[in-house]
C-alpha atoms as a PDB file:
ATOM      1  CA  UNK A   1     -21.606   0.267  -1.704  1.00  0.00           C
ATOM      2  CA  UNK A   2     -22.032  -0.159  -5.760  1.00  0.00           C
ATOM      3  CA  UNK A   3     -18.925  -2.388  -6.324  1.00  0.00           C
ATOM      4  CA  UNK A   4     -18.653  -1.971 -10.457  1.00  0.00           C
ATOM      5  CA  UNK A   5     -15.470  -3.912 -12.600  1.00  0.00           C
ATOM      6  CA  UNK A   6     -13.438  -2.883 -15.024  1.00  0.00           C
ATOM      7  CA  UNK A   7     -10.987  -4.901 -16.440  1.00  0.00           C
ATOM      8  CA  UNK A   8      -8.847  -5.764 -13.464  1.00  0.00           C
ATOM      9  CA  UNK A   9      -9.569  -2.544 -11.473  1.00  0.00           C
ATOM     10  CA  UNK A  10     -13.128  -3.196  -9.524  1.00  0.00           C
ATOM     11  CA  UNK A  11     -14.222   0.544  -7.702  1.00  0.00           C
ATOM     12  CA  UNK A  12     -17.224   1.374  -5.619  1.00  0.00           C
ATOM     13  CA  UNK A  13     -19.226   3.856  -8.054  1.00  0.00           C
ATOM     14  CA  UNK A  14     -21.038   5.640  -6.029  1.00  0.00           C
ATOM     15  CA  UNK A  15     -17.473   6.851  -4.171  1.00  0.00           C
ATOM     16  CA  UNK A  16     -16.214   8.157  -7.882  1.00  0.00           C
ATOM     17  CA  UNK A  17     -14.816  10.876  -7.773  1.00  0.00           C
ATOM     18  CA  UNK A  18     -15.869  12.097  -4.369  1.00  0.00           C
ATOM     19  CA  UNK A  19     -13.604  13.584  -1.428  1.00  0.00           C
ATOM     20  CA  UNK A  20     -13.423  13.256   2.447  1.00  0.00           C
ATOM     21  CA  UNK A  21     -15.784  10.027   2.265  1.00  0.00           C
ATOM     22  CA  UNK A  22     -14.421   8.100   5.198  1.00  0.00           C
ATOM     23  CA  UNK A  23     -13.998   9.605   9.008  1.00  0.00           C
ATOM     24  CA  UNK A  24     -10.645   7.699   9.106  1.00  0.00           C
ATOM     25  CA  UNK A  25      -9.035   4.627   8.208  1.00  0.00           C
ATOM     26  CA  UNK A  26     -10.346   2.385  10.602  1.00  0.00           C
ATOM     27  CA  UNK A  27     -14.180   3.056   8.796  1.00  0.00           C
ATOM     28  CA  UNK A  28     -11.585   3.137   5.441  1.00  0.00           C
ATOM     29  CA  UNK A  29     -10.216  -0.268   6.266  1.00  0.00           C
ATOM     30  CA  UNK A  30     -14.054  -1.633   7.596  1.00  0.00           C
ATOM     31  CA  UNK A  31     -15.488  -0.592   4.235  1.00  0.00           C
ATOM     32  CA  UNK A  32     -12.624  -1.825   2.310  1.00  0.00           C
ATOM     33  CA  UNK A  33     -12.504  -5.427   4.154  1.00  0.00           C
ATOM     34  CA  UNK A  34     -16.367  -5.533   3.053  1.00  0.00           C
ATOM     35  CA  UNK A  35     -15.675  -5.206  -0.018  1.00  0.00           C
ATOM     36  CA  UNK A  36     -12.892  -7.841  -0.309  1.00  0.00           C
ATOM     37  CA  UNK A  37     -14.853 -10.706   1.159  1.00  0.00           C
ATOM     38  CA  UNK A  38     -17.206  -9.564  -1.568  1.00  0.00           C
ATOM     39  CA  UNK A  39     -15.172 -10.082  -3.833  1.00  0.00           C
ATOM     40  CA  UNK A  40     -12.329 -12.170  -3.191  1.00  0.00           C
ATOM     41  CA  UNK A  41     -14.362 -14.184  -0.107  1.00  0.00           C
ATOM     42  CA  UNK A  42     -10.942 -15.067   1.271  1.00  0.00           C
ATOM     43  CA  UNK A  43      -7.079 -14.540   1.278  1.00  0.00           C
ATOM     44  CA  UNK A  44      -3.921 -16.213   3.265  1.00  0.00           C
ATOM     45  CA  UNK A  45      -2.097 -13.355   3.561  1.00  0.00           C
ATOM     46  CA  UNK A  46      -3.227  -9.244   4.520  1.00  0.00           C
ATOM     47  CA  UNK A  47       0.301  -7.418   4.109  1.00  0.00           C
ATOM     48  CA  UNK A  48      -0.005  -3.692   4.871  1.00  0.00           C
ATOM     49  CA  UNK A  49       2.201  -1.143   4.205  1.00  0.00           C
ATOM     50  CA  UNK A  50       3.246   1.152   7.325  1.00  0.00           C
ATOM     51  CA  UNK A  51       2.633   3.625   8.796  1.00  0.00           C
ATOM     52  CA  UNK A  52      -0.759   4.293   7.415  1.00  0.00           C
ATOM     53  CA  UNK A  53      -1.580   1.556   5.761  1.00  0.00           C
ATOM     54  CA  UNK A  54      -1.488  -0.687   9.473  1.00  0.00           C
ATOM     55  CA  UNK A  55      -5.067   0.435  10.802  1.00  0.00           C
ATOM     56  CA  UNK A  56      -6.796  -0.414   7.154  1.00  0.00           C
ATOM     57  CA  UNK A  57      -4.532  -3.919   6.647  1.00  0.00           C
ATOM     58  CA  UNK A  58      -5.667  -4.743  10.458  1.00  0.00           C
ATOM     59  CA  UNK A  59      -9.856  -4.007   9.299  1.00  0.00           C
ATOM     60  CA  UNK A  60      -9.292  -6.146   6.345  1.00  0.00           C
ATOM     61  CA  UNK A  61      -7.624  -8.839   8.035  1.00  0.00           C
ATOM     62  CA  UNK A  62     -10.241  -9.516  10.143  1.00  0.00           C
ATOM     63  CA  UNK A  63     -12.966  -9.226   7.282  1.00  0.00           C
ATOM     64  CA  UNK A  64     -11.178 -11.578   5.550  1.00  0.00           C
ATOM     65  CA  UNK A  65      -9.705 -14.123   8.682  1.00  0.00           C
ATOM     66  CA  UNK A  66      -6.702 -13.142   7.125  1.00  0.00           C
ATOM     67  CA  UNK A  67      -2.719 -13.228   8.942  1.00  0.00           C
ATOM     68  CA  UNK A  68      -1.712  -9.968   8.935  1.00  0.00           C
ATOM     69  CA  UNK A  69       1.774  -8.905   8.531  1.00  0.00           C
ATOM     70  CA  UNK A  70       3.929  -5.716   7.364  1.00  0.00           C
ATOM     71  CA  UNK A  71       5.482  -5.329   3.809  1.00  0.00           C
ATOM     72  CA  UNK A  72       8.331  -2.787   4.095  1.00  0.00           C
ATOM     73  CA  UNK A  73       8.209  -1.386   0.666  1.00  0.00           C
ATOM     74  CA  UNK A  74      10.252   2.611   0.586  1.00  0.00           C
ATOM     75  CA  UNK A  75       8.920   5.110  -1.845  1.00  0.00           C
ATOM     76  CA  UNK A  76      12.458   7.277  -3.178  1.00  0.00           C
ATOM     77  CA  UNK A  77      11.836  10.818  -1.797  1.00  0.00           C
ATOM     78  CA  UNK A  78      12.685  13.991  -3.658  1.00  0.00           C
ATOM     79  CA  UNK A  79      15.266  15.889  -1.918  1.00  0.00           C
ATOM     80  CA  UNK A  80      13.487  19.166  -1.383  1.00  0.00           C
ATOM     81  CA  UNK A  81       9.653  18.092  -1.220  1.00  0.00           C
ATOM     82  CA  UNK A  82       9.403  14.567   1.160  1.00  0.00           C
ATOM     83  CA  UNK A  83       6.061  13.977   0.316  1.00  0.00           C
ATOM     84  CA  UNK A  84       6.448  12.815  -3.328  1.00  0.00           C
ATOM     85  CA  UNK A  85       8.970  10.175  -5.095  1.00  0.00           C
ATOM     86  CA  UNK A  86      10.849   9.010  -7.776  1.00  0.00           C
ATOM     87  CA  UNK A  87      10.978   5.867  -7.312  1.00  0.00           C
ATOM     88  CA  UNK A  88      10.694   2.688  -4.933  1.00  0.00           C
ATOM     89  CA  UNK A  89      13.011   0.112  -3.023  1.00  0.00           C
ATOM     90  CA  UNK A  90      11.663  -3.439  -1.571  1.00  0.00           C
ATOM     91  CA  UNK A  91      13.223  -5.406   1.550  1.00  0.00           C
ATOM     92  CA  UNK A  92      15.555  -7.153  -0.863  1.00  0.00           C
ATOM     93  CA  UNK A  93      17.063  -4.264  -1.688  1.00  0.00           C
ATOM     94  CA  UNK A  94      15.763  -4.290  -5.968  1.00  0.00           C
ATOM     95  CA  UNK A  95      15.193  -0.551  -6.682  1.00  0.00           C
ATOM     96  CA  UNK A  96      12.948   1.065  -9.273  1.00  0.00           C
ATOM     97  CA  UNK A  97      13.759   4.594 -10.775  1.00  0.00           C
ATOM     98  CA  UNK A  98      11.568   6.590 -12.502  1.00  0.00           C
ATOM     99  CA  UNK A  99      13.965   7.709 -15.060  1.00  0.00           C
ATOM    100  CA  UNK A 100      11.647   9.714 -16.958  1.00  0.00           C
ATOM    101  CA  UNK A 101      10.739  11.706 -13.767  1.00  0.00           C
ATOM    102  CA  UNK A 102      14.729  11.820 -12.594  1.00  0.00           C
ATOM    103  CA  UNK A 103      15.502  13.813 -15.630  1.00  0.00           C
ATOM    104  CA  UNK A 104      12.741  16.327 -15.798  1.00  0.00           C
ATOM    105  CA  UNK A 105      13.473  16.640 -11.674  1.00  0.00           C
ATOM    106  CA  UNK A 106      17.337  17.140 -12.687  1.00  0.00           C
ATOM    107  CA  UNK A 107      18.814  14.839 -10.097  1.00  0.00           C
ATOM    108  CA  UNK A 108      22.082  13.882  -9.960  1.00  0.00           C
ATOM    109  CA  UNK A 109      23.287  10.229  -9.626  1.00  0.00           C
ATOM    110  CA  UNK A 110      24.509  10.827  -6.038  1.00  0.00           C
ATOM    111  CA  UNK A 111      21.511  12.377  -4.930  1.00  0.00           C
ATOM    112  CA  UNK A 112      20.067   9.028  -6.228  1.00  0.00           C
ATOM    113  CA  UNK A 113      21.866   7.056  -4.872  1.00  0.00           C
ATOM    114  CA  UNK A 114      21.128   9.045  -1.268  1.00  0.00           C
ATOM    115  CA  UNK A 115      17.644   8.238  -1.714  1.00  0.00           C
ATOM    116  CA  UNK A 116      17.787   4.770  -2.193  1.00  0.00           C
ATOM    117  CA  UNK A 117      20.644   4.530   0.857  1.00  0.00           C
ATOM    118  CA  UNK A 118      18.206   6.262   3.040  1.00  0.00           C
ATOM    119  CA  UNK A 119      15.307   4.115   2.526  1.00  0.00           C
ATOM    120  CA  UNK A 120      17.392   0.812   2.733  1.00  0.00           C
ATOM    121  CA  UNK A 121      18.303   1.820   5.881  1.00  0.00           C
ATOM    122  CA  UNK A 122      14.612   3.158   6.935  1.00  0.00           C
ATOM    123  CA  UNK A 123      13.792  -0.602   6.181  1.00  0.00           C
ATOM    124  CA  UNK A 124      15.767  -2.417   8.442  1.00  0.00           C
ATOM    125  CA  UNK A 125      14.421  -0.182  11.103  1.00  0.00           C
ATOM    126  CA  UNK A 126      11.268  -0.579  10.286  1.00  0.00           C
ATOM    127  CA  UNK A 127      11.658  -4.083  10.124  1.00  0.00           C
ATOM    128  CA  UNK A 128      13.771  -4.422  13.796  1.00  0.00           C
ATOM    129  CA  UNK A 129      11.247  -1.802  15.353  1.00  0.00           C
ATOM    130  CA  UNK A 130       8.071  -3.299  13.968  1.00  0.00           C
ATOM    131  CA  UNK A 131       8.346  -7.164  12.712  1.00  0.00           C
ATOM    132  CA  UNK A 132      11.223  -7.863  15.365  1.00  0.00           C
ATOM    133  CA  UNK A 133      13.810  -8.609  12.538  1.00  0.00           C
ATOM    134  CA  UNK A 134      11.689 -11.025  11.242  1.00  0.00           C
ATOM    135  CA  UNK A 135      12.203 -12.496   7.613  1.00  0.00           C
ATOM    136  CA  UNK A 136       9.320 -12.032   5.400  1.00  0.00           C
ATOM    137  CA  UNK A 137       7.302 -14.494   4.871  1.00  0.00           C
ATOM    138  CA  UNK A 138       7.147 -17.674   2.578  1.00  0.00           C
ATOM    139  CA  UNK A 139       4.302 -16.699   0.332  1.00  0.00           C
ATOM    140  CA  UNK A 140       4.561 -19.855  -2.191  1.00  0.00           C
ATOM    141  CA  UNK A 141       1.044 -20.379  -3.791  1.00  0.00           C
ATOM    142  CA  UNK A 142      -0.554 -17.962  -1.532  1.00  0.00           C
ATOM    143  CA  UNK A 143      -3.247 -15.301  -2.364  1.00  0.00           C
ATOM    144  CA  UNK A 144      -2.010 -12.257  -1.029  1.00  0.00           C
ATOM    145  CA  UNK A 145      -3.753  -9.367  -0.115  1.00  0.00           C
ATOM    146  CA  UNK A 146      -1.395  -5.833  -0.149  1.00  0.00           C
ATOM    147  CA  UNK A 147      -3.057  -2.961   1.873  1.00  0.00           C
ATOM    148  CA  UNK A 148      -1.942   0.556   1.793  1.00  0.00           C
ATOM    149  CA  UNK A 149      -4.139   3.600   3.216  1.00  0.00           C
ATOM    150  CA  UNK A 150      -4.255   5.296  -0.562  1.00  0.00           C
ATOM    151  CA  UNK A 151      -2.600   4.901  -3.582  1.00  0.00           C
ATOM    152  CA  UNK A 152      -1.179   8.230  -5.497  1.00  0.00           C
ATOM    153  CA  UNK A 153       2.086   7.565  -7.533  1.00  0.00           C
ATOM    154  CA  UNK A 154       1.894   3.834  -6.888  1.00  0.00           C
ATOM    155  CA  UNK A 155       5.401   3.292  -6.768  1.00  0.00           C
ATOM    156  CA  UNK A 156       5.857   1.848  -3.156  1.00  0.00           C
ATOM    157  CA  UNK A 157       3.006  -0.670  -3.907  1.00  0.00           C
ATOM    158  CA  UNK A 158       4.575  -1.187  -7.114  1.00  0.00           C
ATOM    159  CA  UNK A 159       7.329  -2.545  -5.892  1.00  0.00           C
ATOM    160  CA  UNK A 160       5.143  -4.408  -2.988  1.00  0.00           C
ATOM    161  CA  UNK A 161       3.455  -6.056  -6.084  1.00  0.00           C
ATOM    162  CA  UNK A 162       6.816  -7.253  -7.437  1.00  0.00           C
ATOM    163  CA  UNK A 163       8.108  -8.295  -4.211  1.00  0.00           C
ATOM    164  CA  UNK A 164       5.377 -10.690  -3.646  1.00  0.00           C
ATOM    165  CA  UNK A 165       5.567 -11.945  -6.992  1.00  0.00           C
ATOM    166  CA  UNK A 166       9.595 -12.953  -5.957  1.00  0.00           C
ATOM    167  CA  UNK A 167       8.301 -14.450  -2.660  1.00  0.00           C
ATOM    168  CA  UNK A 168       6.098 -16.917  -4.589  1.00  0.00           C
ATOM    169  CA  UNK A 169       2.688 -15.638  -3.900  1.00  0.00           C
ATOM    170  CA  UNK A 170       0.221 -17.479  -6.353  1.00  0.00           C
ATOM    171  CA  UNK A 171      -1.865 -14.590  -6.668  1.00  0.00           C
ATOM    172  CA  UNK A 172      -1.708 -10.669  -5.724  1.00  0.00           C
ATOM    173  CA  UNK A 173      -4.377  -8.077  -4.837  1.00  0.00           C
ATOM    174  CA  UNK A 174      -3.957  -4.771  -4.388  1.00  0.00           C
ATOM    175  CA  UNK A 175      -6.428  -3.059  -2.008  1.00  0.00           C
ATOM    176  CA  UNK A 176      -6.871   0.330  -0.792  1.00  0.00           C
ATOM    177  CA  UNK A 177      -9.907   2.858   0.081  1.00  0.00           C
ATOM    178  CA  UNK A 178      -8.849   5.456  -2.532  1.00  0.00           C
ATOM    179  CA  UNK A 179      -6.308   5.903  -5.289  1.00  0.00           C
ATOM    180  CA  UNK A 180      -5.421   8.213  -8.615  1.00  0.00           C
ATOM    181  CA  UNK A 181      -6.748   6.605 -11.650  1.00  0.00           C
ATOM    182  CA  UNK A 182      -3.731   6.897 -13.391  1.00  0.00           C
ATOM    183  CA  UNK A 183      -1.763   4.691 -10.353  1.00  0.00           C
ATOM    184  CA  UNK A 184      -4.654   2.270 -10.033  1.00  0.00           C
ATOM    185  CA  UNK A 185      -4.363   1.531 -14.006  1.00  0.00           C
ATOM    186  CA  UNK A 186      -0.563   0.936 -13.893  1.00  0.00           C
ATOM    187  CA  UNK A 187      -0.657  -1.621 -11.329  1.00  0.00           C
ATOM    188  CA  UNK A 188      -4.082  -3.607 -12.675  1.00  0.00           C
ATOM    189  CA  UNK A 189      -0.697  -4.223 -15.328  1.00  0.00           C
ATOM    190  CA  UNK A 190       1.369  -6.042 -12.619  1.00  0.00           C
ATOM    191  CA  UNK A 191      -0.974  -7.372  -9.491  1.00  0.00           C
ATOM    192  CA  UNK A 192      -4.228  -9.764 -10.209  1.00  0.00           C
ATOM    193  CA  UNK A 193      -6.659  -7.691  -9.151  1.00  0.00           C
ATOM    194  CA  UNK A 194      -6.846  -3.722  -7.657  1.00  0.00           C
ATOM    195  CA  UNK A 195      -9.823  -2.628  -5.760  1.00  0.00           C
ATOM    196  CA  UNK A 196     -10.037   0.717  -5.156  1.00  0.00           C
ATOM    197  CA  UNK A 197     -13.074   2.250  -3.293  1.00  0.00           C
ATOM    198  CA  UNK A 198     -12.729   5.724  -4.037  1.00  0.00           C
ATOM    199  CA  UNK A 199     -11.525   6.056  -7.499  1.00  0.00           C
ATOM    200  CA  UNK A 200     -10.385  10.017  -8.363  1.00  0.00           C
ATOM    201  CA  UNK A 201      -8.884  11.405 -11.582  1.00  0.00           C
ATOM    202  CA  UNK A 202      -7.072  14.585 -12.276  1.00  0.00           C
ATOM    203  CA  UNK A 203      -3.619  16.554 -12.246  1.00  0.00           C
ATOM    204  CA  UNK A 204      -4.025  16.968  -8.283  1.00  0.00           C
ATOM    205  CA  UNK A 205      -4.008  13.839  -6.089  1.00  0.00           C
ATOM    206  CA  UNK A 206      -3.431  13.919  -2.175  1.00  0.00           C
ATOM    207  CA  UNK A 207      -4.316  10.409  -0.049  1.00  0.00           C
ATOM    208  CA  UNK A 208      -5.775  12.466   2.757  1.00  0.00           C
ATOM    209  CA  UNK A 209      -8.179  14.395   0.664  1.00  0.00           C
ATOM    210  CA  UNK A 210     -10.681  10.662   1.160  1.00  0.00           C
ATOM    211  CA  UNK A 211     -10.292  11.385   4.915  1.00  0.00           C
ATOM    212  CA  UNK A 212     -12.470  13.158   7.382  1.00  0.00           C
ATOM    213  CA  UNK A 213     -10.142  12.914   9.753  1.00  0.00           C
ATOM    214  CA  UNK A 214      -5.938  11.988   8.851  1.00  0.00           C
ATOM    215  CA  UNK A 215      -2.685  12.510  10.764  1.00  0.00           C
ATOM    216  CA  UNK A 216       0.727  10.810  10.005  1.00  0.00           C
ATOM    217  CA  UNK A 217       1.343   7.715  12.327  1.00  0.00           C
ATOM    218  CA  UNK A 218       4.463   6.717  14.365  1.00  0.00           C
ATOM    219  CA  UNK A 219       6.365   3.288  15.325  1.00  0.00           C
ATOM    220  CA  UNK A 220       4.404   3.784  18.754  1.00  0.00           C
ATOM    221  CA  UNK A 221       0.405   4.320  17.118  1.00  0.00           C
ATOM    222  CA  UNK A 222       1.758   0.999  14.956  1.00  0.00           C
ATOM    223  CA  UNK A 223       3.054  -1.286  17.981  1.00  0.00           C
ATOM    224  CA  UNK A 224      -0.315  -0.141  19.664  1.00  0.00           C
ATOM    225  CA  UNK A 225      -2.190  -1.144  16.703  1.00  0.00           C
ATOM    226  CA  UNK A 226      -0.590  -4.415  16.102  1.00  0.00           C
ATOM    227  CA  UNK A 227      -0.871  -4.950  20.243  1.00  0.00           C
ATOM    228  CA  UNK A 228      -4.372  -3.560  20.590  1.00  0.00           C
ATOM    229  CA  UNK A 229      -6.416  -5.953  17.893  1.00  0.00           C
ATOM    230  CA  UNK A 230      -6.504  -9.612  17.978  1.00  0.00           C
ATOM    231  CA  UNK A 231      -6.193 -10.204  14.302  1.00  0.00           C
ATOM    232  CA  UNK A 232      -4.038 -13.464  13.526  1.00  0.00           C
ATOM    233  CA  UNK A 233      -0.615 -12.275  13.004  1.00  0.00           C
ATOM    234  CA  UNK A 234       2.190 -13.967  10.951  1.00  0.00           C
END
């Protein structure tokens, strides 16, 4: 690991670049928690964004000695492709829209407002299911680590960066094994700090192109997860 800075983005160099570097996001999240005690040495809070993002957030917590909890942060899906957004939505219920993106994707304002009723709901289910109906926590002068499994539009940890902010936390880190270089510049303008591992460039960006080995995770691989490792949970 080559950890290099620039600005407020810090990247591994010799991962630049490259594809199908990690065997899955366990070794993802055991590289990445490396290289935040390198850098950061400590943190209150790990908050990971589910599904994928569980298995990394639970490797970096326990780099770190971190608590570990869930930030339920909805990317706005497209209608007719679910893989890509438009736009976020945070517990609270504060929405961003890509407005640019809405128009060139010619979406009405009820298909919209679909999107964001969806994912509202997809949180409190999310939230019942997997934090017990929990409130978030009290992050008040806290350094806060979020964790996601990859970074591509940016707009669900966008809006996990702003949420934090309105929870208090003191200072906010976004950290994730590998993210578009587009994304990863766009939020070094909102969070504190983003360190990226594997830092790729270009019109084409998938999240599971850094993985060896990737499937999409369930409520029941997360409750395993949370039940399986004895990281220090909020």
């Amino acid at each position: 690991m080559k950890l290099e800075r620039r600005g407020k983005l810090v990247y591994d160099e010799e991962l630049l670049g490259k594809t199908y570097v990690f065997r899955d996001r366990w070794e993802a999240g055991s590289k990445l928690g490396e290289a935040c005690r390198e850098v950061l040495g400590s943190a209150h809070y790990v908050l990971a964004v589910p599904m994928g993002g569980v298995p990394v957030g639970i490797r970096v917590a326990e780099k770190l000695g971190s608590k570990l909890d869930l930030i339920l942060c909805r990317k706005l899906l497209i209608p007719w492709n679910r893989e890509a957004g438009f736009g976020a939505v945070d517990p609270d219920g504060r929405v961003f829209v890509d407005g640019g993106l809405v128009r060139a994707l010619g979406l009405s304002q009820d298909e919209v407002e679909a999107a964001i009723e969806e994912q509202l709901n997809e949180i409190k289910l999310r939230n019942e299911v997997l934090r017990g109906g929990r409130p978030h926590p009290d992050l008040r002068g806290l350094r806060v680590v979020l964790v996601d499994d990859g970074v591509a539009a940016g707009y669900t940890m966008s809006a996990a960066v702003n949420f934090s902010r309105s929870k208090g936390a003191r200072e906010v880190i976004v950290a994730t094994p590998t993210g578009s270089l587009d994304s990863l510049k766009r939020l070094a303008g909102h969070a504190d700090l983003v360190l990226c591992l594997n830092v790729r460039s270009g019109p084409w960006f998938a999240v599971a192109d850094a993985y060896v080995e990737w499937r999409d995770l369930d409520f029941e691989d997360v409750l395993r997860y949370l039940k399986e490792h004895s990281v220090q949970q909020a």
